[in-house]
Every structure is written in structure tokens, then in C-alpha cells.
PDB file of N, CA and C in Angstrom:
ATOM      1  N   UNK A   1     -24.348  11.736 -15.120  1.00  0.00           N
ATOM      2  CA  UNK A   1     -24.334  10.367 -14.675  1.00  0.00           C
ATOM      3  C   UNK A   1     -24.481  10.282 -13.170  1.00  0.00           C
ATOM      4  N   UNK A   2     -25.193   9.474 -12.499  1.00  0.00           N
ATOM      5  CA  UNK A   2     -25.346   8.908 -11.142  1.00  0.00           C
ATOM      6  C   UNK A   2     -24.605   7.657 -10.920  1.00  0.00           C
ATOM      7  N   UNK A   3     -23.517   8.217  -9.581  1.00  0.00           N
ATOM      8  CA  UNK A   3     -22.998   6.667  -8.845  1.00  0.00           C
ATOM      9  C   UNK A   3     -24.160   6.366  -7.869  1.00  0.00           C
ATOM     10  N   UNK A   4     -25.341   6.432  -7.953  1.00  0.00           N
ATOM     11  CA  UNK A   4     -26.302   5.711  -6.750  1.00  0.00           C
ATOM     12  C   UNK A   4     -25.638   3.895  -7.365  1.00  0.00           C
ATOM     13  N   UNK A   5     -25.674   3.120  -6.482  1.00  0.00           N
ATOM     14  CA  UNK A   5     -25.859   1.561  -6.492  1.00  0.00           C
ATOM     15  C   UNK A   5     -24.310   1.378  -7.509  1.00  0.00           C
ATOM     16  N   UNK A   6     -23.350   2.267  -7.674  1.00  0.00           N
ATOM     17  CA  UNK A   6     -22.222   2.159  -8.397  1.00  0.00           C
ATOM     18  C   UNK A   6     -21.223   2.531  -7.700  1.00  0.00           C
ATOM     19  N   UNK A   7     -21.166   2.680  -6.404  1.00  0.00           N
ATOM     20  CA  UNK A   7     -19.725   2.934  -5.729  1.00  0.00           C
ATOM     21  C   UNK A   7     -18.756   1.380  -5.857  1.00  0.00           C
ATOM     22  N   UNK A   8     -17.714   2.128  -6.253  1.00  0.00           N
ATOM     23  CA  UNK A   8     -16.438   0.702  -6.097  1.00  0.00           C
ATOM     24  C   UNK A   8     -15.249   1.200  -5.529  1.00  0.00           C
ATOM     25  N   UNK A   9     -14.642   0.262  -4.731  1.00  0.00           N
ATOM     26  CA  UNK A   9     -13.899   0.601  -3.723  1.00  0.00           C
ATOM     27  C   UNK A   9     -12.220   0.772  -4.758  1.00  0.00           C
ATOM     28  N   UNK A  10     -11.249   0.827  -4.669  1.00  0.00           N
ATOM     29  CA  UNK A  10     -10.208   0.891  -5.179  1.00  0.00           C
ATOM     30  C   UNK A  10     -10.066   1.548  -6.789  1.00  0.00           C
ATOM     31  N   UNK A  11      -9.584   1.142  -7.316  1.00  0.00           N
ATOM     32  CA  UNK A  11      -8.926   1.389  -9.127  1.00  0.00           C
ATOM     33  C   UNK A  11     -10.135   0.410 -10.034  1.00  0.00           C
ATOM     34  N   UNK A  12     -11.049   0.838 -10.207  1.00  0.00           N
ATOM     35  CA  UNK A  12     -11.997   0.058 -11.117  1.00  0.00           C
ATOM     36  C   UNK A  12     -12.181   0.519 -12.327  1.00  0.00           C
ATOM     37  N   UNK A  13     -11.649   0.138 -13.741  1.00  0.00           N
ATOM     38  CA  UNK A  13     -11.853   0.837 -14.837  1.00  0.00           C
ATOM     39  C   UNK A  13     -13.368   0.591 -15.190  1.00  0.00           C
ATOM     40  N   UNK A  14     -14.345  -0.881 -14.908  1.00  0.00           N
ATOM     41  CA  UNK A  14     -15.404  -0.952 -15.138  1.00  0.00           C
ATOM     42  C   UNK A  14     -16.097  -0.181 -14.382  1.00  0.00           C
ATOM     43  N   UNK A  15     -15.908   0.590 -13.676  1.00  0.00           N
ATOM     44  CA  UNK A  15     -17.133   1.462 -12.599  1.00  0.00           C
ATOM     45  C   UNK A  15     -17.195   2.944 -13.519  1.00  0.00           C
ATOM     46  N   UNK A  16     -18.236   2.680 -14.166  1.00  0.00           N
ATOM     47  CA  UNK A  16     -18.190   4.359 -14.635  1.00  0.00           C
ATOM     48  C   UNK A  16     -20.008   3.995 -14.869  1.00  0.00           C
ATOM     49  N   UNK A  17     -20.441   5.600 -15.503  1.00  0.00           N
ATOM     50  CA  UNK A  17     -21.573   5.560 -15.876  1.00  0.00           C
ATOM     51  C   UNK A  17     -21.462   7.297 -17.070  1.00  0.00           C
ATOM     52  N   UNK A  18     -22.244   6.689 -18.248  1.00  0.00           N
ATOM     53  CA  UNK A  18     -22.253   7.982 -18.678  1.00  0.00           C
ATOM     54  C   UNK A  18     -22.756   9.472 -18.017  1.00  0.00           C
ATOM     55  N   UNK A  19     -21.905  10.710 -18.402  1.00  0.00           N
ATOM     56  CA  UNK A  19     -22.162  11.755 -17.866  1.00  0.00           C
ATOM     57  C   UNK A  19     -23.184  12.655 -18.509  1.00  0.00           C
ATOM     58  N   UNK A  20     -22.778  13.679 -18.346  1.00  0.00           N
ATOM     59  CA  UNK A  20     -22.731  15.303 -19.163  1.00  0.00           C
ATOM     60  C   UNK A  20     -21.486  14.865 -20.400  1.00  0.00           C
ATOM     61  N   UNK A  21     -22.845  14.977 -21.643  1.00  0.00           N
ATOM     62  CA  UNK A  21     -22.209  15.199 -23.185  1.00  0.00           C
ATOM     63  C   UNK A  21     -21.273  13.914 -23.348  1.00  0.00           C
ATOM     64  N   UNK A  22     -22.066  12.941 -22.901  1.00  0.00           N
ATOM     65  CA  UNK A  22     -22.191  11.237 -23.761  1.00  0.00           C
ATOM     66  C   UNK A  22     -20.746  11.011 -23.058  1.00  0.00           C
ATOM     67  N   UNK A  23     -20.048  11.833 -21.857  1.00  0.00           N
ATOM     68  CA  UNK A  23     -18.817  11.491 -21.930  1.00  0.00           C
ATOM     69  C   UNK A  23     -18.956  10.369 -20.271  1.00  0.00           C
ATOM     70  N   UNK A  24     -17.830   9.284 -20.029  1.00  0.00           N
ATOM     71  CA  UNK A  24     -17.648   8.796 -18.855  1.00  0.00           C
ATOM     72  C   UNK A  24     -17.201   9.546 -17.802  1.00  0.00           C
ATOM     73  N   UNK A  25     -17.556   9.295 -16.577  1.00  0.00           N
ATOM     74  CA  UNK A  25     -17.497   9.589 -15.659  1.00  0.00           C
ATOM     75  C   UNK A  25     -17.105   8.281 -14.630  1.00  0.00           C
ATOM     76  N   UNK A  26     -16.796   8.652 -13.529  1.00  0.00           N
ATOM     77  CA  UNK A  26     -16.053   7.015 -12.490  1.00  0.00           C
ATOM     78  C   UNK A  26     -16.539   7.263 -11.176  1.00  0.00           C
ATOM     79  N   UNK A  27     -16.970   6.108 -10.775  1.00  0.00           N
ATOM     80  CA  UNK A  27     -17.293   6.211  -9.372  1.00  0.00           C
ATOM     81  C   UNK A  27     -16.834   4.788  -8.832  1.00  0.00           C
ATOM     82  N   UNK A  28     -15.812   4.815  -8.862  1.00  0.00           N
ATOM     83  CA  UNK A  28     -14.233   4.272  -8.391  1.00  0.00           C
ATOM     84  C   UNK A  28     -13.737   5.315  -6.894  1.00  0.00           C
ATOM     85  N   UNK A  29     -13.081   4.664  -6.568  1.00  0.00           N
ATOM     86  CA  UNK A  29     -12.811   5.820  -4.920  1.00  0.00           C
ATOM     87  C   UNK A  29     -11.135   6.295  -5.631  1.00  0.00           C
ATOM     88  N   UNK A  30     -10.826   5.960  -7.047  1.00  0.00           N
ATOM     89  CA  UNK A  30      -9.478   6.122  -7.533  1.00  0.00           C
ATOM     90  C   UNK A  30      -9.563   7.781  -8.075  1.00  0.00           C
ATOM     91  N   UNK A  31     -11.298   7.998  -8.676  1.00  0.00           N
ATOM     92  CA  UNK A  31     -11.570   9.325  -9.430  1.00  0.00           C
ATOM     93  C   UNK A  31     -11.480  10.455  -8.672  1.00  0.00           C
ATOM     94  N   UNK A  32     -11.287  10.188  -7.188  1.00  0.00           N
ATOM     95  CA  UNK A  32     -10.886  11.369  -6.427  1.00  0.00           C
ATOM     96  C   UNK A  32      -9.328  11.843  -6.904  1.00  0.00           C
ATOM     97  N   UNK A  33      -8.649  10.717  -7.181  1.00  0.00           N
ATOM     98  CA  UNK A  33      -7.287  11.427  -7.405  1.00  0.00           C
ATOM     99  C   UNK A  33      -7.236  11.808  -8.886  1.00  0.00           C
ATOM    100  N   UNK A  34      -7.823  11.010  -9.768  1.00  0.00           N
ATOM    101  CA  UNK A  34      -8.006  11.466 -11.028  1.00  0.00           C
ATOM    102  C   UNK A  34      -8.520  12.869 -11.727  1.00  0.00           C
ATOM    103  N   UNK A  35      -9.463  12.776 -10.532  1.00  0.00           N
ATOM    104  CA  UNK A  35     -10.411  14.546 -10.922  1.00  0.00           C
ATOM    105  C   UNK A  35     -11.080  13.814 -12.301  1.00  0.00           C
ATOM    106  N   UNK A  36     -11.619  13.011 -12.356  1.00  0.00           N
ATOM    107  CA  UNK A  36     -12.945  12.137 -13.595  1.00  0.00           C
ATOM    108  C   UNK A  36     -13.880  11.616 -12.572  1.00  0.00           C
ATOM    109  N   UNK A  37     -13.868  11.908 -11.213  1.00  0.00           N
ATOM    110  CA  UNK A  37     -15.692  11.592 -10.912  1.00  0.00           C
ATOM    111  C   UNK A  37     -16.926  11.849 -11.107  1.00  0.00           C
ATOM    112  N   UNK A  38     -18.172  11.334 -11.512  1.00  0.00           N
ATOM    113  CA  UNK A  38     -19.278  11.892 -11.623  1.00  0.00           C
ATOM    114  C   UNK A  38     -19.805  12.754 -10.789  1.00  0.00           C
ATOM    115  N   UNK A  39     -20.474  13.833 -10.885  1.00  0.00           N
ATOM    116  CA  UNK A  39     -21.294  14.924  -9.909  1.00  0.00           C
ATOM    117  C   UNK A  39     -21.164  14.316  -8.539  1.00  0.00           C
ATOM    118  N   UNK A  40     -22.201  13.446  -8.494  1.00  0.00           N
ATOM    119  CA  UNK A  40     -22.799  13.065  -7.385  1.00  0.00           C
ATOM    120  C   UNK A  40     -21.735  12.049  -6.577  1.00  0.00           C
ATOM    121  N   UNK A  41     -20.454  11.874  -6.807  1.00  0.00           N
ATOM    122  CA  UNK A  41     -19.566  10.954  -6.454  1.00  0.00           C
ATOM    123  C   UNK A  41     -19.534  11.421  -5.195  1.00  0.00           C
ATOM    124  N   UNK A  42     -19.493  11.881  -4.231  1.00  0.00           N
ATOM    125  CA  UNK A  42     -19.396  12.214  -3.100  1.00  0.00           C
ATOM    126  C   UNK A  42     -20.574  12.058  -2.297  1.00  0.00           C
ATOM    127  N   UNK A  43     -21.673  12.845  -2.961  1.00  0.00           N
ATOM    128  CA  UNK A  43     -22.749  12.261  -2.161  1.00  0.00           C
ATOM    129  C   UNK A  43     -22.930  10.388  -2.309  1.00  0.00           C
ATOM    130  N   UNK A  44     -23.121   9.776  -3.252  1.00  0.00           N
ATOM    131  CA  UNK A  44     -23.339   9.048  -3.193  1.00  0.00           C
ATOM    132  C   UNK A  44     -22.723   8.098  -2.851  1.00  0.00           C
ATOM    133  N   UNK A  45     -20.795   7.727  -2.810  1.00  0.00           N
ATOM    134  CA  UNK A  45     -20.402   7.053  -2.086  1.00  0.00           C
ATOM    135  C   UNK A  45     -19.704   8.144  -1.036  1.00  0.00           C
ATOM    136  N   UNK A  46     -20.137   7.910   0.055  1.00  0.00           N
ATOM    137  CA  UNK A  46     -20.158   8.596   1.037  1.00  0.00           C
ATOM    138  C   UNK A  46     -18.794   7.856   1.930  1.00  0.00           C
ATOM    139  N   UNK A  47     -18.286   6.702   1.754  1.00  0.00           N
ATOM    140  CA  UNK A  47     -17.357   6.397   2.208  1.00  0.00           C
ATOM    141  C   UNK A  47     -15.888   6.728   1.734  1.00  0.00           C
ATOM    142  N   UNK A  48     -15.345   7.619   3.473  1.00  0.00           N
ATOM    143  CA  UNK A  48     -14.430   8.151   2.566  1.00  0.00           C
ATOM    144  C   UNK A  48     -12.835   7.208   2.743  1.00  0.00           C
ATOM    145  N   UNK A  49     -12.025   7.234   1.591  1.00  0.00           N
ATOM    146  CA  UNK A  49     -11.094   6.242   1.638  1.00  0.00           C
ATOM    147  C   UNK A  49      -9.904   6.517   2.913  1.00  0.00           C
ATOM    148  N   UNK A  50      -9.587   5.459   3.021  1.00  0.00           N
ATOM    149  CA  UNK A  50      -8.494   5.346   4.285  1.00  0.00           C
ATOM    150  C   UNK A  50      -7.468   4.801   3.761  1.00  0.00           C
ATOM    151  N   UNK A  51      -6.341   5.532   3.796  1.00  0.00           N
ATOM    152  CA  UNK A  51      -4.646   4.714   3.634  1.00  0.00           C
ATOM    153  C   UNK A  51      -4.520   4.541   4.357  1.00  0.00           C
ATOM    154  N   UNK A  52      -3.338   3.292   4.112  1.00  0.00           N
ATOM    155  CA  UNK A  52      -2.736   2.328   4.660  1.00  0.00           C
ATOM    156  C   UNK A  52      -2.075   3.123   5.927  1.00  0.00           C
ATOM    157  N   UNK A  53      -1.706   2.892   6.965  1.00  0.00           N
ATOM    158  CA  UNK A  53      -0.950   3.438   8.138  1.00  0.00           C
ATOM    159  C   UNK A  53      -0.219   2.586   8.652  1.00  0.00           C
ATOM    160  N   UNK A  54       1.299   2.903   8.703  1.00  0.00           N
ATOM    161  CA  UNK A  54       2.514   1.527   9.195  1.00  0.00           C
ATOM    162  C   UNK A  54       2.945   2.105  10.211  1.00  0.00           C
ATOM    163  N   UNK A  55       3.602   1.469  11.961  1.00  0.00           N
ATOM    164  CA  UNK A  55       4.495   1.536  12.439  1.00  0.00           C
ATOM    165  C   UNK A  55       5.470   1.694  12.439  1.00  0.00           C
ATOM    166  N   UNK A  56       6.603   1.934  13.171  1.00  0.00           N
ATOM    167  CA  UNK A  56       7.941   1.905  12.975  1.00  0.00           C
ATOM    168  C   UNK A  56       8.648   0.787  12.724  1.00  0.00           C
ATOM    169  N   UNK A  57      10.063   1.048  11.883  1.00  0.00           N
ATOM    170  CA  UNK A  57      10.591  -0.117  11.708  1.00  0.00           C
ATOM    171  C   UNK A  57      11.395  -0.843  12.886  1.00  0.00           C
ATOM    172  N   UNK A  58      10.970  -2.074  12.930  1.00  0.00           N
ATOM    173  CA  UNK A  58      11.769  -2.878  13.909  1.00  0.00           C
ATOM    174  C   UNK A  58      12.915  -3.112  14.317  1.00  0.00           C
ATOM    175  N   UNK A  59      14.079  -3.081  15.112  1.00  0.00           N
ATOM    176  CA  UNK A  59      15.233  -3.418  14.906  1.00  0.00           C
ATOM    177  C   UNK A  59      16.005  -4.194  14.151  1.00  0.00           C
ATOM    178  N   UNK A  60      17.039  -4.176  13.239  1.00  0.00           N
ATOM    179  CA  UNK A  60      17.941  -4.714  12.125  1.00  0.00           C
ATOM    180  C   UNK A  60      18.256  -6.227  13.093  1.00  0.00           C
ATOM    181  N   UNK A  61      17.755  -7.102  12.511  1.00  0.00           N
ATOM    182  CA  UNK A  61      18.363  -8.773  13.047  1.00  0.00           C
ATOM    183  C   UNK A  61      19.539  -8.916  13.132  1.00  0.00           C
ATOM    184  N   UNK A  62      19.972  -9.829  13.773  1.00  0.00           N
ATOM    185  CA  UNK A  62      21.494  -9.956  13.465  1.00  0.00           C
ATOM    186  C   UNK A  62      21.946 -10.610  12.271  1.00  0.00           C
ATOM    187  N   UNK A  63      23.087 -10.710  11.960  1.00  0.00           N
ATOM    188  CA  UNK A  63      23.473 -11.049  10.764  1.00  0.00           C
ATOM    189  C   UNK A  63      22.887 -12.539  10.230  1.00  0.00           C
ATOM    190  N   UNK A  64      22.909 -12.944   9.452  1.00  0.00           N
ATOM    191  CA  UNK A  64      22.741 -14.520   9.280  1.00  0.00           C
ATOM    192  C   UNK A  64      23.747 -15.456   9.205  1.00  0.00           C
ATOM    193  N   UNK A  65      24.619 -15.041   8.572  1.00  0.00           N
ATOM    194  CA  UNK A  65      25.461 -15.465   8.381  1.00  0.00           C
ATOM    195  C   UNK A  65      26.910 -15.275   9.604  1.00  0.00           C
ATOM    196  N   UNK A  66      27.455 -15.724  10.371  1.00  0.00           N
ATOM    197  CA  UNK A  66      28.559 -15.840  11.818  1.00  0.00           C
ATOM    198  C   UNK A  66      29.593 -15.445  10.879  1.00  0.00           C
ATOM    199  N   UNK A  67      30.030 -15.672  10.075  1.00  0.00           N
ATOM    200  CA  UNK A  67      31.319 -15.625   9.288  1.00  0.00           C
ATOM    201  C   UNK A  67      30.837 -15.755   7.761  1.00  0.00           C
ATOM    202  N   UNK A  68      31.014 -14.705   7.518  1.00  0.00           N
ATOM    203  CA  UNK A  68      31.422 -14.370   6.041  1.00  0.00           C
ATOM    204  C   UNK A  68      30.221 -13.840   5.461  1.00  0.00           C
ATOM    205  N   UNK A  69      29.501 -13.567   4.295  1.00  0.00           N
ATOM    206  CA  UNK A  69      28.418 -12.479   3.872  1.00  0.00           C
ATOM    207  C   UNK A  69      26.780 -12.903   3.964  1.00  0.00           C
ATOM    208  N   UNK A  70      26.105 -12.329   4.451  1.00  0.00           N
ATOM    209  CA  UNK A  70      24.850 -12.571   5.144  1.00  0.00           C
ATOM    210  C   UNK A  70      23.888 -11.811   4.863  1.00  0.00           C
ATOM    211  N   UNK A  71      23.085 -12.000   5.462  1.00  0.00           N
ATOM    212  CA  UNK A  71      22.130 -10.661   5.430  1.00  0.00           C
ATOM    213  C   UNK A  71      21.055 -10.214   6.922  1.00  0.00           C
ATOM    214  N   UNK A  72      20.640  -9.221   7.099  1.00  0.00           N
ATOM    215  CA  UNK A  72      20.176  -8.687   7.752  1.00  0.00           C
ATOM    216  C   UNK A  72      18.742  -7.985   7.481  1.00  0.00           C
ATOM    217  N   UNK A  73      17.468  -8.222   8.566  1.00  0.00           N
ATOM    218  CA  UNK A  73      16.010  -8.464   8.395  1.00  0.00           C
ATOM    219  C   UNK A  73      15.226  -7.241   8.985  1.00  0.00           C
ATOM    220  N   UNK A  74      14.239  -6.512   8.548  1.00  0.00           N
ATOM    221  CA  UNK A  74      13.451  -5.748   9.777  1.00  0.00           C
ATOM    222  C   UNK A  74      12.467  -5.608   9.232  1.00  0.00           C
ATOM    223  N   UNK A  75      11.454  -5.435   9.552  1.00  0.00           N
ATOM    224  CA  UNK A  75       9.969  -5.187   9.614  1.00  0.00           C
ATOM    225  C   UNK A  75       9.306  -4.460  10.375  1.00  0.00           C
ATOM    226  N   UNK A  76       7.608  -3.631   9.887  1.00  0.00           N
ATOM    227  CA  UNK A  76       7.401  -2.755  10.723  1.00  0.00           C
ATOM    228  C   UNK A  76       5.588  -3.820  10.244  1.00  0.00           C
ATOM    229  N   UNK A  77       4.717  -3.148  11.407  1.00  0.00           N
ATOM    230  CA  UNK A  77       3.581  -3.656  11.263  1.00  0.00           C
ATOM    231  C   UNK A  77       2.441  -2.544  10.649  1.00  0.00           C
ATOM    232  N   UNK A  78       1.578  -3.037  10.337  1.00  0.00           N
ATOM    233  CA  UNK A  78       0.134  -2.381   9.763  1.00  0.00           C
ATOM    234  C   UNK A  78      -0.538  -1.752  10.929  1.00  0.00           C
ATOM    235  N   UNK A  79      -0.706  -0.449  11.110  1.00  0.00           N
ATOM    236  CA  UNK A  79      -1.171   0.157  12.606  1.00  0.00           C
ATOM    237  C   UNK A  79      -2.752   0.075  11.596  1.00  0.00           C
ATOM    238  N   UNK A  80      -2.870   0.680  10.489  1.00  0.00           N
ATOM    239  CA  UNK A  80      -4.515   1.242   9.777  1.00  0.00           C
ATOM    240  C   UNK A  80      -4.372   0.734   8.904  1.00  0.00           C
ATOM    241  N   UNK A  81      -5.195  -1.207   8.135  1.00  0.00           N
ATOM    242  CA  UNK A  81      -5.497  -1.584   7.120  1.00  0.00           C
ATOM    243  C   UNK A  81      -6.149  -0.188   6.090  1.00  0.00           C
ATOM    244  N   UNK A  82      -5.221  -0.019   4.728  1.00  0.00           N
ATOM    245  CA  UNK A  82      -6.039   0.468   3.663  1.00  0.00           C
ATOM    246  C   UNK A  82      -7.552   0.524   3.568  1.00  0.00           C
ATOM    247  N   UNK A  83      -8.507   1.261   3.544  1.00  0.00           N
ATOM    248  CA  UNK A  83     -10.165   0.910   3.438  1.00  0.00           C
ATOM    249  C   UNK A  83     -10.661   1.689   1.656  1.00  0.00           C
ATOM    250  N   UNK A  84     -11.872   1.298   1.375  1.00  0.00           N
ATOM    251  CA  UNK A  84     -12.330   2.043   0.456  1.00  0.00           C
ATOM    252  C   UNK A  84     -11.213   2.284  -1.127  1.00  0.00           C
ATOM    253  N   UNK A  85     -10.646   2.064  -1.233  1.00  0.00           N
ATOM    254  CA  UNK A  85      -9.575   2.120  -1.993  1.00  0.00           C
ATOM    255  C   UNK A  85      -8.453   3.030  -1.566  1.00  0.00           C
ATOM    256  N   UNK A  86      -8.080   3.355  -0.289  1.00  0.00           N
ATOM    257  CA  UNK A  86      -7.166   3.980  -0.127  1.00  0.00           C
ATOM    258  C   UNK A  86      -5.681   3.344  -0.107  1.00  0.00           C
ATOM    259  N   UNK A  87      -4.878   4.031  -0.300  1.00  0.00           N
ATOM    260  CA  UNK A  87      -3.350   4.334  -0.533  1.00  0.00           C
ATOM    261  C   UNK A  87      -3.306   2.657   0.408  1.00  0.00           C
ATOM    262  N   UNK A  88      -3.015   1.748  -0.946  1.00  0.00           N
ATOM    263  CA  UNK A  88      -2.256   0.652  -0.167  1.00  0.00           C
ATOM    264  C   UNK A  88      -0.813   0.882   0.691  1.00  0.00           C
ATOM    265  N   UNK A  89      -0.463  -0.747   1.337  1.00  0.00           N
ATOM    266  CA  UNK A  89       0.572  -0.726   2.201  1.00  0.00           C
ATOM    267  C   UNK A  89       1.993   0.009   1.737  1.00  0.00           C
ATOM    268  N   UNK A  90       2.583   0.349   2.491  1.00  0.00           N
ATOM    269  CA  UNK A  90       4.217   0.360   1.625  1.00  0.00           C
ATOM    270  C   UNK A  90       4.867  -1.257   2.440  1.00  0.00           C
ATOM    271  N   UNK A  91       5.975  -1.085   1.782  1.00  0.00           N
ATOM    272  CA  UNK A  91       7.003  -2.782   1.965  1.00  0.00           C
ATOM    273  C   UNK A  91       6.331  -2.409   4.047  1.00  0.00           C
ATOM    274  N   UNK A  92       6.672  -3.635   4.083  1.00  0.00           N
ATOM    275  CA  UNK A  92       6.969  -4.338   5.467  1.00  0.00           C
ATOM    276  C   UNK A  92       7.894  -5.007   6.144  1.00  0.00           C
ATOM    277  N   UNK A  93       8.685  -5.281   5.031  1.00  0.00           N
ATOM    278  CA  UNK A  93       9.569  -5.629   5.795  1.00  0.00           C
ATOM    279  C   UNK A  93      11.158  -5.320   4.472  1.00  0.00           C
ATOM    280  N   UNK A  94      12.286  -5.413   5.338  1.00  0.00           N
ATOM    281  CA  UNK A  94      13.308  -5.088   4.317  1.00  0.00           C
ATOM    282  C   UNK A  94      14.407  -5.396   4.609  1.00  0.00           C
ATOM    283  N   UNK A  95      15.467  -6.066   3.625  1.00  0.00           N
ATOM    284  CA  UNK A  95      16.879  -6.757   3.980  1.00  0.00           C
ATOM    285  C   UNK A  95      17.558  -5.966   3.745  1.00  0.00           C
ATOM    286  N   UNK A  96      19.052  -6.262   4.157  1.00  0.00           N
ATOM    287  CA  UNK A  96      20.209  -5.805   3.325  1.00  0.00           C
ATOM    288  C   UNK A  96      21.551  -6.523   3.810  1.00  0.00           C
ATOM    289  N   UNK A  97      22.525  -6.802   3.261  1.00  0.00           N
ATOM    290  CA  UNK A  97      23.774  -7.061   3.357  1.00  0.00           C
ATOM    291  C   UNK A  97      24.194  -7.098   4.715  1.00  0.00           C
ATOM    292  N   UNK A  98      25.398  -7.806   4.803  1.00  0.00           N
ATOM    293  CA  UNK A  98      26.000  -7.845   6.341  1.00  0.00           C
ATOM    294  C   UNK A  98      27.176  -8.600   6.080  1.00  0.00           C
ATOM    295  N   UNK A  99      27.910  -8.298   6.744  1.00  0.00           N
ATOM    296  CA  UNK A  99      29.376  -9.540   6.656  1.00  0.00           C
ATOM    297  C   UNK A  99      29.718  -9.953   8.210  1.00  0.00           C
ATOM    298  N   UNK A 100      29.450 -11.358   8.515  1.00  0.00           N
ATOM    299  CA  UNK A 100      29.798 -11.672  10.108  1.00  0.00           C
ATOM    300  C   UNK A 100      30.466 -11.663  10.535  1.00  0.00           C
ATOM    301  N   UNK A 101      31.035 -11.599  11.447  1.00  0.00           N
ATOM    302  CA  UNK A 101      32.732 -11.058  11.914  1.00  0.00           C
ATOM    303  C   UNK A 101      32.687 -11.956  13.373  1.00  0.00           C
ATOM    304  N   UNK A 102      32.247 -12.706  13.664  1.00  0.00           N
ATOM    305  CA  UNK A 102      32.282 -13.648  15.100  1.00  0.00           C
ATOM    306  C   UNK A 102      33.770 -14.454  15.359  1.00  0.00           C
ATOM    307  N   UNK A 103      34.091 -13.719  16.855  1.00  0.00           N
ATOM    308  CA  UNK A 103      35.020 -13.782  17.198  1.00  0.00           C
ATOM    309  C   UNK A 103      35.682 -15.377  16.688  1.00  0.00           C
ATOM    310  N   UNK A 104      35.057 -16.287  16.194  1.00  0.00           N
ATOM    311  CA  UNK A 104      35.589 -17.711  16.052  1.00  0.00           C
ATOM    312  C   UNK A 104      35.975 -17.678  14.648  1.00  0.00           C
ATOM    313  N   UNK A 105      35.566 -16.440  13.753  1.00  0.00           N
ATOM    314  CA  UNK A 105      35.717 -17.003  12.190  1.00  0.00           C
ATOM    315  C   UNK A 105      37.369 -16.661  12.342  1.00  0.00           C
ATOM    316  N   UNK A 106      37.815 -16.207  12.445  1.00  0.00           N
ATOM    317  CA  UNK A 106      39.483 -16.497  12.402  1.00  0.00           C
ATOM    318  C   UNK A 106      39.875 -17.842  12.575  1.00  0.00           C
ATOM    319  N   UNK A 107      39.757 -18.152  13.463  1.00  0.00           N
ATOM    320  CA  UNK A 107      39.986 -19.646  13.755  1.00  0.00           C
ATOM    321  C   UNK A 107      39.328 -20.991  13.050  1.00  0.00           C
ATOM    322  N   UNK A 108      38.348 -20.667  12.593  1.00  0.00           N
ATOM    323  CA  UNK A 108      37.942 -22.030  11.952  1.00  0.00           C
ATOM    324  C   UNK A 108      38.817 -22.079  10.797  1.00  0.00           C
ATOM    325  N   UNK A 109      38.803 -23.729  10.426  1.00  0.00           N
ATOM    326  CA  UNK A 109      39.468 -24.213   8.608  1.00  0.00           C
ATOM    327  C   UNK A 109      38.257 -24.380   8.301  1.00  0.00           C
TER     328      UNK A 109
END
């Protein structure tokens, strides 16, 4: 089978073309990890895939909540958009728990 005019970028179950001995073959940029690309998958899509690439994570926000259970925010940015079907993003951003403790929550009713 030939991927000429059949390259597809990401996870495409419709991108195939019959092979060697009536069987499918993929010219998907996914069949690199699969090990099911056709022969010519390399020559012919010649673009090679790019994962995702993230920054560091940002500093933890402050609480949300001044007194009593809250939560807390951080995020990191996209340094290298995914290309070609490569390795999408991971999370970007991520919470978790906090309890506020500001010097006034004693004192309020």
C-alpha cells in the first residue's frame, strides 16, 4: 500500500490503504507508535510529529477562601503547540485544597 496523497495528522482510523496480502496498513502519524504503518509511511509523510512542550508550573495562588476551606490555583503555559499528531498537551493548570487562616477569622461572628 502507498500513503502518497494519504498522510493524516493525529489518530485516524479512516487513513489506511490496503497493503502486502489484502491486509491494512495506516498512514496516520499514530502508526509510528503502533508499528501498523505502510512501507512508504515515512517517505511519504515526511512530516515528522512534534509533542506538546509545557513550561513550568506557576506559583500556588493564595487561598480563596480568608477563613475557612478554599482552594488553591496554578498553571503552567504551552512553550511547543503539539504538530502532526504528536503527544498532545498534559493539564495546565491544577487546584487543590487550602484552609484560610487570616489573622481576622478568630474574631469575626
Amino acid at each position: 500500500g502507498s500513503c502518497w496523497h494519504q498522510c493524516c495528522p493525529g489518530r485516524n482510523n479512516a487513513c489506511w490503504v490496503l497493503g502486502a496480502r489484502w491486509a491494512r496498513c495506516y498512514c496516520d502519524s499514530y502508526c509510528k507508535r503502533t508499528g501498523d504503518c505502510c512501507e512508504d509511511y515515512h517517505a511519504a509523510c515526511r512530516h515528522a510529529a512534534v509533542g506538546c512542550a509545557v513550561g513550568p508550573w506557576g506559583p500556588w495562588s493564595g487561598c480563596s477562601s480568608p477563613c475557612g476551606v478554599g482552594s488553591k490555583a496554578r498553571s503552567r503555559q504551552v512553550t511547543v503547540p503539539p504538530r502532526h499528531g504528536g503527544e498532545p498537551c498534559p493539564d495546565l493548570k491544577q487546584r487543590r485544597g487550602c484552609h484560610g487562616e487570616h489573622p481576622t477569622c478568630g474574631t469575626a461572628k
